[in-house]
C-alpha atoms as a PDB file:
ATOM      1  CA  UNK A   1     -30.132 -69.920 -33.607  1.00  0.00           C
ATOM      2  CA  UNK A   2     -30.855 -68.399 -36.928  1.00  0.00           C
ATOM      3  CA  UNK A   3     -31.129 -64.306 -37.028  1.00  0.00           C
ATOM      4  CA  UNK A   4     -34.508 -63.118 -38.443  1.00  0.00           C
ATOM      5  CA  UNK A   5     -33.724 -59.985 -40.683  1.00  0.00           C
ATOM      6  CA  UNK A   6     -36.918 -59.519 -42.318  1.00  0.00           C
ATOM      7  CA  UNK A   7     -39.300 -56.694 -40.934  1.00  0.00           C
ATOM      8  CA  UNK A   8     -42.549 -58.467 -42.344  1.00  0.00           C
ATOM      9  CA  UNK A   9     -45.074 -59.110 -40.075  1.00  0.00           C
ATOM     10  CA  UNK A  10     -48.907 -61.529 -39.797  1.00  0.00           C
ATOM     11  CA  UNK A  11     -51.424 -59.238 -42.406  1.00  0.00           C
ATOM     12  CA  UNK A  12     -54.648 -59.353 -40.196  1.00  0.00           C
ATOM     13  CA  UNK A  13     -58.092 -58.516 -41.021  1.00  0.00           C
ATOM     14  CA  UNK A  14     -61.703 -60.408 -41.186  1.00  0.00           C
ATOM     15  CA  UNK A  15     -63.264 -62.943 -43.106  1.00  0.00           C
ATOM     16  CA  UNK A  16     -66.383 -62.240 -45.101  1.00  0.00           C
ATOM     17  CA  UNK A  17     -68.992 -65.317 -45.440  1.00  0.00           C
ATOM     18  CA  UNK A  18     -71.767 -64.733 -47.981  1.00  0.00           C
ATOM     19  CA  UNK A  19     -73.737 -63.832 -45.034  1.00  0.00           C
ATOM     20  CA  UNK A  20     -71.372 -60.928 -44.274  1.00  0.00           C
ATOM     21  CA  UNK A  21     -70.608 -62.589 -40.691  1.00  0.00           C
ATOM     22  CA  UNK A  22     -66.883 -61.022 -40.039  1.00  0.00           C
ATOM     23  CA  UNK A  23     -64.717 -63.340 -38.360  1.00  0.00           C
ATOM     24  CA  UNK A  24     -60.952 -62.545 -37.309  1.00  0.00           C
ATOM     25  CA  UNK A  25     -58.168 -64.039 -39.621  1.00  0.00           C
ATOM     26  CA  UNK A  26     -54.418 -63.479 -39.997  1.00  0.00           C
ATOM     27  CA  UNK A  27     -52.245 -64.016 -42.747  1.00  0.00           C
ATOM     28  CA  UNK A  28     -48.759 -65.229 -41.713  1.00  0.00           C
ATOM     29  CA  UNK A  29     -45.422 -64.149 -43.975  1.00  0.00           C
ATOM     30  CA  UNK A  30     -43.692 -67.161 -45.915  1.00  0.00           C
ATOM     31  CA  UNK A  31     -40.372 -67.095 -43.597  1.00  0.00           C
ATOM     32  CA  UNK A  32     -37.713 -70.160 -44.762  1.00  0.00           C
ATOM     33  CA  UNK A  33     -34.318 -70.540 -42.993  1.00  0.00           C
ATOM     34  CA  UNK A  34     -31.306 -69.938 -45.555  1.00  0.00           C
ATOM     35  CA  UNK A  35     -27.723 -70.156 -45.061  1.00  0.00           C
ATOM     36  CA  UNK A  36     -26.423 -66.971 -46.840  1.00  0.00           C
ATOM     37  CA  UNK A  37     -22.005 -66.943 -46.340  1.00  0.00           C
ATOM     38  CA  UNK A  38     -22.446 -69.200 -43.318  1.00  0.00           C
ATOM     39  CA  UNK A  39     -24.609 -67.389 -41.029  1.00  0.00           C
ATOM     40  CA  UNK A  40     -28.006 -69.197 -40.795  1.00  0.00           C
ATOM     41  CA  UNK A  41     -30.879 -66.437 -41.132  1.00  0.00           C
ATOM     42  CA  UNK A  42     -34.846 -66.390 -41.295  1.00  0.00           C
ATOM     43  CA  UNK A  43     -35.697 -64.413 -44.419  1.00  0.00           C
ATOM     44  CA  UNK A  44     -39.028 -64.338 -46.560  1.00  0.00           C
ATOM     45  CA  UNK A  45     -39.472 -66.416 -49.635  1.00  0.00           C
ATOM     46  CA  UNK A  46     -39.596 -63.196 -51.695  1.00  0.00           C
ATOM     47  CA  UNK A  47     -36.489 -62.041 -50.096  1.00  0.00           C
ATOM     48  CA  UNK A  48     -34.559 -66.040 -50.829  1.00  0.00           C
ATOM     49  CA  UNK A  49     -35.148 -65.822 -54.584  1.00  0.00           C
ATOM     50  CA  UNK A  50     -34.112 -62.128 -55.011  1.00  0.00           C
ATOM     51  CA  UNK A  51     -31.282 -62.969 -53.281  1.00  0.00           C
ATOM     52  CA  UNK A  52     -30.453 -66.238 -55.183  1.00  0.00           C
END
């Protein structure tokens, strides 16, 4: 089981139609599963290419 050692978490907030109806949306972070010196862990795709 990979170890998830990023502390980002969903962005939520509403959805504006031209109309100005406000529905409920969530934006989810970009996790991956990398390898990093043999220990499989879920980082953000930000976190993978600073890291690489």
């Amino acid at each position: 089981m990979a170890k998830k050692i990023t502390t980002k978490k969903p962005l939520t907030g509403n959805k504006r139609s031209h109309a100005l109806n406000a529905t409920k949306m969530v934006q989810k972070p970009n996790l991956q599963k990398k390898t990093i010196d043999g220990k499989k862990v879920i980082i953000s795709a930000r976190e993978a290419k600073k890291i690489k």
